[in-house]
Protein backbone atom coordinates (compact mmCIF):
# COMPACT_ATOMS: atom_id res chain seq x y z
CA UNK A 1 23.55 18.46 -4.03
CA UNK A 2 24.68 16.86 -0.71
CA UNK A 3 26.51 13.96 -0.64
CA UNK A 4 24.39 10.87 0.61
CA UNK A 5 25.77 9.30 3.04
CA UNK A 6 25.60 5.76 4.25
CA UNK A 7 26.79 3.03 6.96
CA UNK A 8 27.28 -0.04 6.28
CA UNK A 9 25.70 -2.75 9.06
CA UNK A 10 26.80 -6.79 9.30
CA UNK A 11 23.64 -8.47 9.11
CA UNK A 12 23.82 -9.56 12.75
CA UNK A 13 23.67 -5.59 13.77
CA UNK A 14 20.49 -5.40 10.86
CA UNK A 15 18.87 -8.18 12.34
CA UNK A 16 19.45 -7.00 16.31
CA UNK A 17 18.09 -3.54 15.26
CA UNK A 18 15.16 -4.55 13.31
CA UNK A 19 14.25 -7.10 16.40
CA UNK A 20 14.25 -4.11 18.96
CA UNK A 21 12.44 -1.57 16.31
CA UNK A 22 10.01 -4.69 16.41
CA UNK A 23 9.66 -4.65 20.10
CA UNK A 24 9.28 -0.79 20.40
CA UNK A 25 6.24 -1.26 17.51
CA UNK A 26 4.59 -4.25 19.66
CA UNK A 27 4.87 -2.01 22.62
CA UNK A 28 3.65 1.27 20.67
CA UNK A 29 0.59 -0.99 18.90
CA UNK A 30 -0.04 -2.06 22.96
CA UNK A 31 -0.64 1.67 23.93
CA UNK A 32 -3.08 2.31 21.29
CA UNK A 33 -5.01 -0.74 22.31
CA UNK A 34 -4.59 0.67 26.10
CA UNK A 35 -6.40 3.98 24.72
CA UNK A 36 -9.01 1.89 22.80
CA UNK A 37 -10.00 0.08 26.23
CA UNK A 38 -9.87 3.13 28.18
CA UNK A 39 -7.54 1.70 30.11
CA UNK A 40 -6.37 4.21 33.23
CA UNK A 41 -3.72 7.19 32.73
CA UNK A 42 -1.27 6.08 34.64
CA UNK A 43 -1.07 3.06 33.04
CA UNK A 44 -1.15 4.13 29.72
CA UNK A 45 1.65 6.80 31.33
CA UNK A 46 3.92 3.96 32.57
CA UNK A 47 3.63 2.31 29.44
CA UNK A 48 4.76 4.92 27.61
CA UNK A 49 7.66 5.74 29.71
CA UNK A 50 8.62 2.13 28.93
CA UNK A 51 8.35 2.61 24.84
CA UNK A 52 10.44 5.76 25.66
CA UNK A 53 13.14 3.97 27.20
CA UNK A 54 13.21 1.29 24.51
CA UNK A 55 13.89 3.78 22.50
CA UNK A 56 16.63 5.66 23.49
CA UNK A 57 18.56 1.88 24.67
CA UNK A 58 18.03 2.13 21.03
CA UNK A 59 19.25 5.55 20.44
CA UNK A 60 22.81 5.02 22.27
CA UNK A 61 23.30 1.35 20.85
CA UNK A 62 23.43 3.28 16.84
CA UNK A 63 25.17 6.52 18.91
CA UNK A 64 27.56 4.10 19.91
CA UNK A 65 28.02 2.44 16.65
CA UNK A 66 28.20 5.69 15.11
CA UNK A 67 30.87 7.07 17.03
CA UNK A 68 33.09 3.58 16.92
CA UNK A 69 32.64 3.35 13.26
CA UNK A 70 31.59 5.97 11.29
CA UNK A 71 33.24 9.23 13.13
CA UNK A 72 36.62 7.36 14.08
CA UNK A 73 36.75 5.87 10.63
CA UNK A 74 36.38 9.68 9.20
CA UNK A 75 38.88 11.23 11.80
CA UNK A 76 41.35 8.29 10.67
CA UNK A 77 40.69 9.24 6.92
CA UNK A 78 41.74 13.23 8.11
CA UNK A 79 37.94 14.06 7.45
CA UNK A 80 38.09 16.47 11.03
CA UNK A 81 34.80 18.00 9.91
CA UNK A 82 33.32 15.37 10.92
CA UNK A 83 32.98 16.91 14.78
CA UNK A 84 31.11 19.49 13.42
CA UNK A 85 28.34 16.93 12.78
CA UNK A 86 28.86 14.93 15.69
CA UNK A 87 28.48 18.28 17.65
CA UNK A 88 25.14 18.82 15.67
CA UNK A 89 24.10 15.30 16.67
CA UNK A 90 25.03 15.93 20.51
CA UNK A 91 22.69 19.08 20.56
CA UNK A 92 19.71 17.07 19.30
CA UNK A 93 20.28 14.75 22.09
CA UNK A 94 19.34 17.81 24.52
């Protein structure tokens, strides 16, 4: 079985990623209203593009994170195998 891995978070980094994943729900919630009301494509369209973004400001702030904390920490511990995954990670991105 695979190791399980984990990352620890200070509760200030919990708290400021729980507050955007609240804002990217509140905006997700507002596009299924939009659909509910009909409301026009393009708005619906230019909504979505702005959930989108939210989420990948999102994506790079725990990519950043990841690579500051979790990949150096490995690389420092002599865990090089560890580029492997972040390699993995980068093609997902694509």
């Amino acid at each position: 079985m695979a190791e399980m891995k984990s990352t620890h978070r200070t509760e200030e980094e919990k708290q400021y990623i729980k507050k955007r994943l609240n804002i990217i729900e509140g905006q997700i919630k507002g596009i299924k209203q939009m659909i509910d009301d009909d409301r026009y494509c393009d708005d619906v369209l230019t909504q979505l593009l702005a959930a989108n973004k939210s989420i990948e400001s999102l994506e790079n702030y725990i990519l950043e994170s990841h690579l500051e904390k979790c990949i150096k920490r490995q690389i420092q511990e002599g865990k090089l195998e560890v580029t492997d995954e972040i390699m993995g990670l980068f093609k997902k991105f694509r």
